[in-house]
Protein backbone atom coordinates (compact mmCIF):
# COMPACT_ATOMS: atom_id res chain seq x y z
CA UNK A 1 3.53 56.50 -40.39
CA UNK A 2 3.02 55.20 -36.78
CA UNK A 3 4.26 51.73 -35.27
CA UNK A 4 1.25 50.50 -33.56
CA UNK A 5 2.20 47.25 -32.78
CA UNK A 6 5.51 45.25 -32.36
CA UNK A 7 5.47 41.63 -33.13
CA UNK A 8 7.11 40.44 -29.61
CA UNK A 9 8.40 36.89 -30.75
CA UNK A 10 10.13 38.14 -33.64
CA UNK A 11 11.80 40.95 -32.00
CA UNK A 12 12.23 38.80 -29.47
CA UNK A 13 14.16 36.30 -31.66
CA UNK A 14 16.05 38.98 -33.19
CA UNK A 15 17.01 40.63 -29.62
CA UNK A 16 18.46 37.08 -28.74
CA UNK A 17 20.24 36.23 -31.56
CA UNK A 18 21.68 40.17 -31.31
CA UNK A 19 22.25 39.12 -27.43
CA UNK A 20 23.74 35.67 -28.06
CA UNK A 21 26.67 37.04 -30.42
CA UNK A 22 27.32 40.04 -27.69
CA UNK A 23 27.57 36.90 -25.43
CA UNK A 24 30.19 35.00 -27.98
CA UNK A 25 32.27 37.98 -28.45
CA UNK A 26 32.27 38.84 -24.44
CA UNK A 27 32.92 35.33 -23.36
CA UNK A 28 35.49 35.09 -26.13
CA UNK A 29 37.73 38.32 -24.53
CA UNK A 30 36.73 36.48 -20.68
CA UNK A 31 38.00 33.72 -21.97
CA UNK A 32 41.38 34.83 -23.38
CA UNK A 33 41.82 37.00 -20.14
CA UNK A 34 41.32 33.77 -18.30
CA UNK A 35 43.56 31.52 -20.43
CA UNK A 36 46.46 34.06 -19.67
CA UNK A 37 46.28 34.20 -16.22
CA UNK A 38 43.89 36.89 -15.16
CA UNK A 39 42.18 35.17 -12.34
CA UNK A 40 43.77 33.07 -9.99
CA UNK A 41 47.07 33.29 -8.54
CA UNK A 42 50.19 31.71 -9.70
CA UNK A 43 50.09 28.23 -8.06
CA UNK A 44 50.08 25.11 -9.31
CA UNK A 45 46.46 24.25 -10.68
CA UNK A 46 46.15 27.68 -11.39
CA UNK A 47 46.42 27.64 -15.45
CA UNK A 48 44.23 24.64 -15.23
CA UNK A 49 41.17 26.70 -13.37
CA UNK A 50 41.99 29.66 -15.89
CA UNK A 51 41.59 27.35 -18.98
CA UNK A 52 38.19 25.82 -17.82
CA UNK A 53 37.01 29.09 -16.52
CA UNK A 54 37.81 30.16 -20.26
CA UNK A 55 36.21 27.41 -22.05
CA UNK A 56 33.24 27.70 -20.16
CA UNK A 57 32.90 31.12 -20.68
CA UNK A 58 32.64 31.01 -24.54
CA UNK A 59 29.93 28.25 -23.81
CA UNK A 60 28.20 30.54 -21.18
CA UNK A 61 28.16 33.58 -22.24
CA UNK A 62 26.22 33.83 -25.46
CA UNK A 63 23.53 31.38 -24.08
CA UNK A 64 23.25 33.46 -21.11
CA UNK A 65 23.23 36.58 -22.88
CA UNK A 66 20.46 35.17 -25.57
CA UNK A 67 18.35 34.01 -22.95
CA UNK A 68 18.08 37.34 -20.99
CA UNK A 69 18.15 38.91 -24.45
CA UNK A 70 15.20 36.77 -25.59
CA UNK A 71 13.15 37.41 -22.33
CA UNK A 72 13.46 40.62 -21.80
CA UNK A 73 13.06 41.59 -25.70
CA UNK A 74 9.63 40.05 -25.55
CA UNK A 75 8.81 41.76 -22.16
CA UNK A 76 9.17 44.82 -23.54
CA UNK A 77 7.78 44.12 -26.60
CA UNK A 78 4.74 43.81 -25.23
CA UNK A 79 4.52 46.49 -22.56
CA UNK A 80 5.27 48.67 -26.07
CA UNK A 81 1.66 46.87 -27.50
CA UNK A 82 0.03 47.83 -24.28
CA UNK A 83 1.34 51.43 -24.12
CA UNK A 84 0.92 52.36 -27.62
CA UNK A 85 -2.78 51.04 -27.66
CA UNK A 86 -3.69 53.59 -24.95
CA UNK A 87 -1.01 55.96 -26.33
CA UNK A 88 -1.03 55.84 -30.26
CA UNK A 89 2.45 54.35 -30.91
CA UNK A 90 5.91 56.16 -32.50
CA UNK A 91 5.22 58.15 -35.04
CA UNK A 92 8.04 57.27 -38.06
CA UNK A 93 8.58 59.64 -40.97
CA UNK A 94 10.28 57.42 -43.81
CA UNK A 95 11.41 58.57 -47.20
């Protein structure tokens, strides 16, 4: 069996989706590092900054991460269409 051809938007969609809840789960551990006081000295306003630097991270992140995810899914995607026309593809041995 050889893959000749990749559809790009779903793997695209699926690369995103993949990318967005990398994004959730990365901004969720920036965030807690934030919320305890990992950036910023200890001043006054400090906790403050740490706590919106948190918040927006969980909001950040995962659409970031989709995004780039989504594009660059769908970039390769196609270069794989290209190449595997003037190449012949993966070969696949299934069971």
């Amino acid at each position: 069996m050889v893959i000749r051809r990749v559809g790009p938007l779903s793997c695209a969609k699926i690369a995103g989706t993949l990318y967005a809840v990398i994004g959730l789960i990365v901004g969720g551990i920036f965030s807690l590092v934030a919320i305890a006081g990992g950036f910023g000295a200890n001043t006054q306003g400090s906790s403050m900054i740490g706590a919106m630097i948190g918040t927006g991270s969980i909001i950040m992140f995962p659409i970031i991460y989709g995004c780039m995810g989504f594009i660059g899914s769908l970039i390769v995607a196609a270069i794989y269409n290209v190449l595997a026309g003037a190449v012949g593809g993966v070969e696949v041995d299934l069971q």
